[in-house]
PDB file of N, CA and C in Angstrom:
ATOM      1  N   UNK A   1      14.092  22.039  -0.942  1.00  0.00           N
ATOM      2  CA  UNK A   1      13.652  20.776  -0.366  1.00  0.00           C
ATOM      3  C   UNK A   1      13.744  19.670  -1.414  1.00  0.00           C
ATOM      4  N   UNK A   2      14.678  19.066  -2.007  1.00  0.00           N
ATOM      5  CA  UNK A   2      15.318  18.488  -2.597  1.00  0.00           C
ATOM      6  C   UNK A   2      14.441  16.694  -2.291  1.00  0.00           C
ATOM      7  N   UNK A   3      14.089  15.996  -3.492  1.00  0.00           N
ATOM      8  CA  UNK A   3      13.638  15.146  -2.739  1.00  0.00           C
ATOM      9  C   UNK A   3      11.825  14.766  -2.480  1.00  0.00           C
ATOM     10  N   UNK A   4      11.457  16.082  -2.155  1.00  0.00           N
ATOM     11  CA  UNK A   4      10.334  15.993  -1.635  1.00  0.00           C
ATOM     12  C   UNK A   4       9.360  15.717  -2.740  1.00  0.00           C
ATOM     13  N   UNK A   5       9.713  15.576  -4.361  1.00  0.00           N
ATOM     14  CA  UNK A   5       8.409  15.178  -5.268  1.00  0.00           C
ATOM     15  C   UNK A   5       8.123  13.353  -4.595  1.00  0.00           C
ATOM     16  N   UNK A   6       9.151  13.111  -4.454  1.00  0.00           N
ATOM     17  CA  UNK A   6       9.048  11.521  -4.161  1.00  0.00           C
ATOM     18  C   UNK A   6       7.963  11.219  -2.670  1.00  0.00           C
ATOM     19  N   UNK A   7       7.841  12.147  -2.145  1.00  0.00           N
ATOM     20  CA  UNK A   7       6.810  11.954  -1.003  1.00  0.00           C
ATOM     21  C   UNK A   7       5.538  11.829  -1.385  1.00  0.00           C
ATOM     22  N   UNK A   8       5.176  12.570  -2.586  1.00  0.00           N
ATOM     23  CA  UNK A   8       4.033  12.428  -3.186  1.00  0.00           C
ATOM     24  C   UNK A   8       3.468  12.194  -4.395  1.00  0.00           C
ATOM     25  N   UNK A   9       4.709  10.813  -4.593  1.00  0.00           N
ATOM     26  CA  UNK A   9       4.691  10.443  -5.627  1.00  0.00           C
ATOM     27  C   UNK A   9       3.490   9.573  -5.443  1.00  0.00           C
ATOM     28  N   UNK A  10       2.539   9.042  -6.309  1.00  0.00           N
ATOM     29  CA  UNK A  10       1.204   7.712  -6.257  1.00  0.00           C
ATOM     30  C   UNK A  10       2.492   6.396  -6.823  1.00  0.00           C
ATOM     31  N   UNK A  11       2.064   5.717  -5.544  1.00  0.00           N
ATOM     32  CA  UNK A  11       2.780   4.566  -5.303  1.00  0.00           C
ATOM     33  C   UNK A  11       1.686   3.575  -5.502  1.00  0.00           C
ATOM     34  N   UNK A  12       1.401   2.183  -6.245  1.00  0.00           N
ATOM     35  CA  UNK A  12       0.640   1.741  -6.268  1.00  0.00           C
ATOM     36  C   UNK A  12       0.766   0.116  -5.781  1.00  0.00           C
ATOM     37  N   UNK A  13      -0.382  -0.607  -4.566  1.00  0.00           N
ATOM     38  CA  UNK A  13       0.026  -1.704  -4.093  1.00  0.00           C
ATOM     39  C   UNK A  13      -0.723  -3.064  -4.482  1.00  0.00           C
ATOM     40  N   UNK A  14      -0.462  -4.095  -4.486  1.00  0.00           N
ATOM     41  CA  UNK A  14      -1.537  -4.906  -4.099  1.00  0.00           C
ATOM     42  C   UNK A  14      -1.400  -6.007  -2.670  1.00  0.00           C
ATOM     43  N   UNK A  15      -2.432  -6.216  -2.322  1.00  0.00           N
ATOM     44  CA  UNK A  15      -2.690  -6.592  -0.912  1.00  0.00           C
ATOM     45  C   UNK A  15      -2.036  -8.195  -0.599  1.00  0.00           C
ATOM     46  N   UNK A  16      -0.457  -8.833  -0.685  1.00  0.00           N
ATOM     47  CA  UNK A  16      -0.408 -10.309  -0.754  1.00  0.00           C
ATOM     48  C   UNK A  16      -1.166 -11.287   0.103  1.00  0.00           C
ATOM     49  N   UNK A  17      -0.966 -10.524   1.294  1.00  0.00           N
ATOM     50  CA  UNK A  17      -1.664 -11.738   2.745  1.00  0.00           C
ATOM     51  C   UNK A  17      -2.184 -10.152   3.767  1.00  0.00           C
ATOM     52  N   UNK A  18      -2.958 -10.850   4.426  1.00  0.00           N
ATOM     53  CA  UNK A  18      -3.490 -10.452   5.818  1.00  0.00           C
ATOM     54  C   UNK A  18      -3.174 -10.757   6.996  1.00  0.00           C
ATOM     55  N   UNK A  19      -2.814 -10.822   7.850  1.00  0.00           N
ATOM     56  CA  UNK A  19      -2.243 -11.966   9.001  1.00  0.00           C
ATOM     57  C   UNK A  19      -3.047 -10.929  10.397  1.00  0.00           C
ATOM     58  N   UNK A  20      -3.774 -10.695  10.804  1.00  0.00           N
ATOM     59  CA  UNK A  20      -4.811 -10.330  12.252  1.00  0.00           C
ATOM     60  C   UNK A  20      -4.638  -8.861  11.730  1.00  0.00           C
ATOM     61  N   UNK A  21      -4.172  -7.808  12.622  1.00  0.00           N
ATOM     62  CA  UNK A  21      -4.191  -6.390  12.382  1.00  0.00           C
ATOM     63  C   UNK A  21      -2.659  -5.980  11.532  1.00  0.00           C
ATOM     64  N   UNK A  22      -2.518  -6.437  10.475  1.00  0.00           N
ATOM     65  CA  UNK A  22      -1.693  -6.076   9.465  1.00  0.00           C
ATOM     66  C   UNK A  22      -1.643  -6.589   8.447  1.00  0.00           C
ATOM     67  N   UNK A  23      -1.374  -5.860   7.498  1.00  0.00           N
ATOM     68  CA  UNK A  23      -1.569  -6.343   6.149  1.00  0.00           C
ATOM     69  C   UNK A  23       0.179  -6.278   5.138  1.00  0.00           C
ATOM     70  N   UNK A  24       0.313  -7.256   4.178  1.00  0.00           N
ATOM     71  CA  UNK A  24       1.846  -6.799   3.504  1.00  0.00           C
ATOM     72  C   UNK A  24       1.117  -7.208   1.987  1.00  0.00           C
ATOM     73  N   UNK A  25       1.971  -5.814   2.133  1.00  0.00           N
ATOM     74  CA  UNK A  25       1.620  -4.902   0.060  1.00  0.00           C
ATOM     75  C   UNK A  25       2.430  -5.783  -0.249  1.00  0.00           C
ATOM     76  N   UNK A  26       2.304  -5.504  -2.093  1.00  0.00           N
ATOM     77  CA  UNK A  26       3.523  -5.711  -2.854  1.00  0.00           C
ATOM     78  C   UNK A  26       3.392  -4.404  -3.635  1.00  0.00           C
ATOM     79  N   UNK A  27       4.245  -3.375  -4.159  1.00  0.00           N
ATOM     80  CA  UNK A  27       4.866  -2.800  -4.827  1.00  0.00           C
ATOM     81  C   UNK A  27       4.757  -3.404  -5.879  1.00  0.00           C
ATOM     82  N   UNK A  28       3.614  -2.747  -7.026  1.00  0.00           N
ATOM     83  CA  UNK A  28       3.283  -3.674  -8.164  1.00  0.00           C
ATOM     84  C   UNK A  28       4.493  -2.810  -9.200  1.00  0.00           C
ATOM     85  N   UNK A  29       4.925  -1.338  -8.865  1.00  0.00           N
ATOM     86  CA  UNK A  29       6.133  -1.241  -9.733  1.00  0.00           C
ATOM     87  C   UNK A  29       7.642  -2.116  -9.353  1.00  0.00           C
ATOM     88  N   UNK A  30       7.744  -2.809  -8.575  1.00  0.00           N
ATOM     89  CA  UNK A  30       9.040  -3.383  -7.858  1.00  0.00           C
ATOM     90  C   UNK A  30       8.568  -4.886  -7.070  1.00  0.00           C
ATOM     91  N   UNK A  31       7.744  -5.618  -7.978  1.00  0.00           N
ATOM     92  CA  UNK A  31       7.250  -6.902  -6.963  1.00  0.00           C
ATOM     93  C   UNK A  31       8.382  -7.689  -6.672  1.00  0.00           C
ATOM     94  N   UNK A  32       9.832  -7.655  -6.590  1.00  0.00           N
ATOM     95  CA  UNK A  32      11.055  -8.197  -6.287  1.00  0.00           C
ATOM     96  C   UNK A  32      11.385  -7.439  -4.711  1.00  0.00           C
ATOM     97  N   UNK A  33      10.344  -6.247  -4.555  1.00  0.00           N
ATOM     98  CA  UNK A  33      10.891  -6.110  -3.673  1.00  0.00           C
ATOM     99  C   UNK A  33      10.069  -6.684  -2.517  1.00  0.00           C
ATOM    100  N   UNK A  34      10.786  -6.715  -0.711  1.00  0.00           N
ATOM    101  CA  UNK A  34      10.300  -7.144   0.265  1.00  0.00           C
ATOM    102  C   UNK A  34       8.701  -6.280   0.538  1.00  0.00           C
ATOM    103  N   UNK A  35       8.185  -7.375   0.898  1.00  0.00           N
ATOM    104  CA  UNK A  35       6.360  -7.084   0.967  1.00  0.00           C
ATOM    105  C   UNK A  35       6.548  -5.308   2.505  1.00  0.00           C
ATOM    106  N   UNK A  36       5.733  -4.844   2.181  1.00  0.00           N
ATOM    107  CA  UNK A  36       5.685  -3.536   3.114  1.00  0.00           C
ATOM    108  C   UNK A  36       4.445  -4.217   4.211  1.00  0.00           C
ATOM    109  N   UNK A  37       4.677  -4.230   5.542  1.00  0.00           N
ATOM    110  CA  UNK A  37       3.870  -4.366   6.072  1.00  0.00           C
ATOM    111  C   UNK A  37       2.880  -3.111   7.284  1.00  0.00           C
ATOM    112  N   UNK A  38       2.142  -3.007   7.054  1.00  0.00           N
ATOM    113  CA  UNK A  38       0.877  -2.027   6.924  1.00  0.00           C
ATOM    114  C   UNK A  38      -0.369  -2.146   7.815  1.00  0.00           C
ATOM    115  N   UNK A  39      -0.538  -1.174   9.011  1.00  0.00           N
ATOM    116  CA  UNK A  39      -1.363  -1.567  10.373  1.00  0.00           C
ATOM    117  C   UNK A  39      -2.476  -1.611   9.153  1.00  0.00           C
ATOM    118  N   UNK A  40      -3.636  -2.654   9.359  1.00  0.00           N
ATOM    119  CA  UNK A  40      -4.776  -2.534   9.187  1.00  0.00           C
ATOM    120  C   UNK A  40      -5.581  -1.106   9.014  1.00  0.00           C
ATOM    121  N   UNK A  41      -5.315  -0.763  10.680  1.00  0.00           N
ATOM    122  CA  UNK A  41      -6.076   0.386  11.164  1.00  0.00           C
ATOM    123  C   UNK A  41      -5.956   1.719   9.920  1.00  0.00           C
ATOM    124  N   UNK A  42      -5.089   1.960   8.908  1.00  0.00           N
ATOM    125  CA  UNK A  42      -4.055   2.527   8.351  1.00  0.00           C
ATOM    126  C   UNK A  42      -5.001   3.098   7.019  1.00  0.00           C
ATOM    127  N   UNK A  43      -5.439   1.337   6.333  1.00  0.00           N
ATOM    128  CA  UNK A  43      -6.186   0.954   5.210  1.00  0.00           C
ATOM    129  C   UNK A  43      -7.343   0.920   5.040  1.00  0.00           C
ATOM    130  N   UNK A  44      -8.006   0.794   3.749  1.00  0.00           N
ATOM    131  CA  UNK A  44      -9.965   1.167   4.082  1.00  0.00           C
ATOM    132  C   UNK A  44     -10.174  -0.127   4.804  1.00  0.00           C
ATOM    133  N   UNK A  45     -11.179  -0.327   5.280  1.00  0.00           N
ATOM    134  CA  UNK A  45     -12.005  -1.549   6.028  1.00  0.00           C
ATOM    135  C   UNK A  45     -12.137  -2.195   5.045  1.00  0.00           C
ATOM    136  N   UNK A  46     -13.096  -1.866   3.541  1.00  0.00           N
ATOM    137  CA  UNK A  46     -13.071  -3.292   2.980  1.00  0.00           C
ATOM    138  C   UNK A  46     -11.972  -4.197   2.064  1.00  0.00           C
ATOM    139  N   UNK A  47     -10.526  -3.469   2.498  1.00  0.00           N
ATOM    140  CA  UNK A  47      -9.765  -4.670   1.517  1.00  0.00           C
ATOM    141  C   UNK A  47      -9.827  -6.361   1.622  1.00  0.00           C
ATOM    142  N   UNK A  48      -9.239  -6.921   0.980  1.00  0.00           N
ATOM    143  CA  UNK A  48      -9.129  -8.151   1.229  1.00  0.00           C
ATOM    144  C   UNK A  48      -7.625  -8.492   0.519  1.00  0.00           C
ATOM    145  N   UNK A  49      -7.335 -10.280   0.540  1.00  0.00           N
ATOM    146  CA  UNK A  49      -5.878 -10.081  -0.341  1.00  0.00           C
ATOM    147  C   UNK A  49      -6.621 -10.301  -1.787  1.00  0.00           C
ATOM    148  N   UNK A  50      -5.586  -9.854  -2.314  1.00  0.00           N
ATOM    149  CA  UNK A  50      -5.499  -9.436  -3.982  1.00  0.00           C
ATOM    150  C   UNK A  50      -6.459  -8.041  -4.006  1.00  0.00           C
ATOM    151  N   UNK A  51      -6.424  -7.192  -2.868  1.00  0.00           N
ATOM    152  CA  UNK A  51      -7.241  -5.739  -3.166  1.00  0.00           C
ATOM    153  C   UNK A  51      -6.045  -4.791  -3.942  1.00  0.00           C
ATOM    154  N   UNK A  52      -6.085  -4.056  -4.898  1.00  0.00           N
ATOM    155  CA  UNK A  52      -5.360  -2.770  -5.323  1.00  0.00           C
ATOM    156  C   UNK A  52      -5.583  -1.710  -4.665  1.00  0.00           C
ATOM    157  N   UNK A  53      -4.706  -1.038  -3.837  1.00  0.00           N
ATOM    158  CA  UNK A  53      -4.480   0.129  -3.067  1.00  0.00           C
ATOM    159  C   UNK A  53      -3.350   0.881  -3.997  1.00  0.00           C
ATOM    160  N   UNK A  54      -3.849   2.443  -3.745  1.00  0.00           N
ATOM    161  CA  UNK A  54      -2.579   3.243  -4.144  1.00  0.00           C
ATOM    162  C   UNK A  54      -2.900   4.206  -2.784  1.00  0.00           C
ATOM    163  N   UNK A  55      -1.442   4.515  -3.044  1.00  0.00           N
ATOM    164  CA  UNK A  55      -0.637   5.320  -1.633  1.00  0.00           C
ATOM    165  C   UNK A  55      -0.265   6.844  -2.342  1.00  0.00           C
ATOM    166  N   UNK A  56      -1.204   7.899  -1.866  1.00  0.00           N
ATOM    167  CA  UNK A  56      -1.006   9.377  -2.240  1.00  0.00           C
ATOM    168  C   UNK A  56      -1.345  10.262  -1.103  1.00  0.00           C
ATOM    169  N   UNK A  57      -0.367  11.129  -0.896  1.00  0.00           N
ATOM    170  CA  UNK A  57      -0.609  12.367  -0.311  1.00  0.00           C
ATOM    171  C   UNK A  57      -0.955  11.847   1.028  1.00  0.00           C
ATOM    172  N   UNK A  58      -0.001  10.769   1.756  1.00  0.00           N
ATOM    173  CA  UNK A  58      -0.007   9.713   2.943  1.00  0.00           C
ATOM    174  C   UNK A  58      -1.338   9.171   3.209  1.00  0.00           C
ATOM    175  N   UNK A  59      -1.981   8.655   2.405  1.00  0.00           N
ATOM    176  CA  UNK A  59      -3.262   7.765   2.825  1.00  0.00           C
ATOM    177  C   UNK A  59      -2.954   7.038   2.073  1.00  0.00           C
ATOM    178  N   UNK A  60      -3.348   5.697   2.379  1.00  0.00           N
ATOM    179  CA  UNK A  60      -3.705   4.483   1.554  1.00  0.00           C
ATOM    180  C   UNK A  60      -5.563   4.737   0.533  1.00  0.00           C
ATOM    181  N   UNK A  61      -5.814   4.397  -0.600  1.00  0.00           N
ATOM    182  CA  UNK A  61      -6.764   4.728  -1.380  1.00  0.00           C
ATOM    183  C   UNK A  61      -7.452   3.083  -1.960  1.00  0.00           C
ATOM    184  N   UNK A  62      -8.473   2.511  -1.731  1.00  0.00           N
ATOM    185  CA  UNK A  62      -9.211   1.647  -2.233  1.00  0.00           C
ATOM    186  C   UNK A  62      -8.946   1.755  -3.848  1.00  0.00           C
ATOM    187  N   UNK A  63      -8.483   0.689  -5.007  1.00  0.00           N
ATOM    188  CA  UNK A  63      -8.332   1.154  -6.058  1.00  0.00           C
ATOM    189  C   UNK A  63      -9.593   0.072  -6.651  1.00  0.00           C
ATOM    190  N   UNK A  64     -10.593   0.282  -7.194  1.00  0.00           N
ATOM    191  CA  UNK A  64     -11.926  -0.436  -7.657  1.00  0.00           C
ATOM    192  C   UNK A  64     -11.793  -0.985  -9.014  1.00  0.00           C
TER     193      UNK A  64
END
């Protein structure tokens, strides 16, 4: 299964904007790249923008 370390690799985000029930990351290793946009429902309840999230083992994680 060739590939598969990258599924669970810790990807780490921060929160640019909010816009109603979605939110768009930035990829703080790749901030050139296009913002990921991300159901709310998905993420903890208390982010806000400029929150740090990391992405492991398919959950989004509150980073404090």
């Amino acid at each position: 299964m060739e590939g598969m370390g990258l599924m669970f690799e810790r990807i780490e985000y921060t929160v640019e904007r909010i816009d109603g029930d979605y939110a768009y990351l930035k990829n703080d290793a790749a901030p050139d790249e296009e913002l990921k946009c991300v159901a709310r429902a998905l993420l903890p309840e208390e982010i806000s923008e400029g929150s740090k999230l990391a992405y492991e083992m398919f959950q989004y994680i509150w980073r404090r």
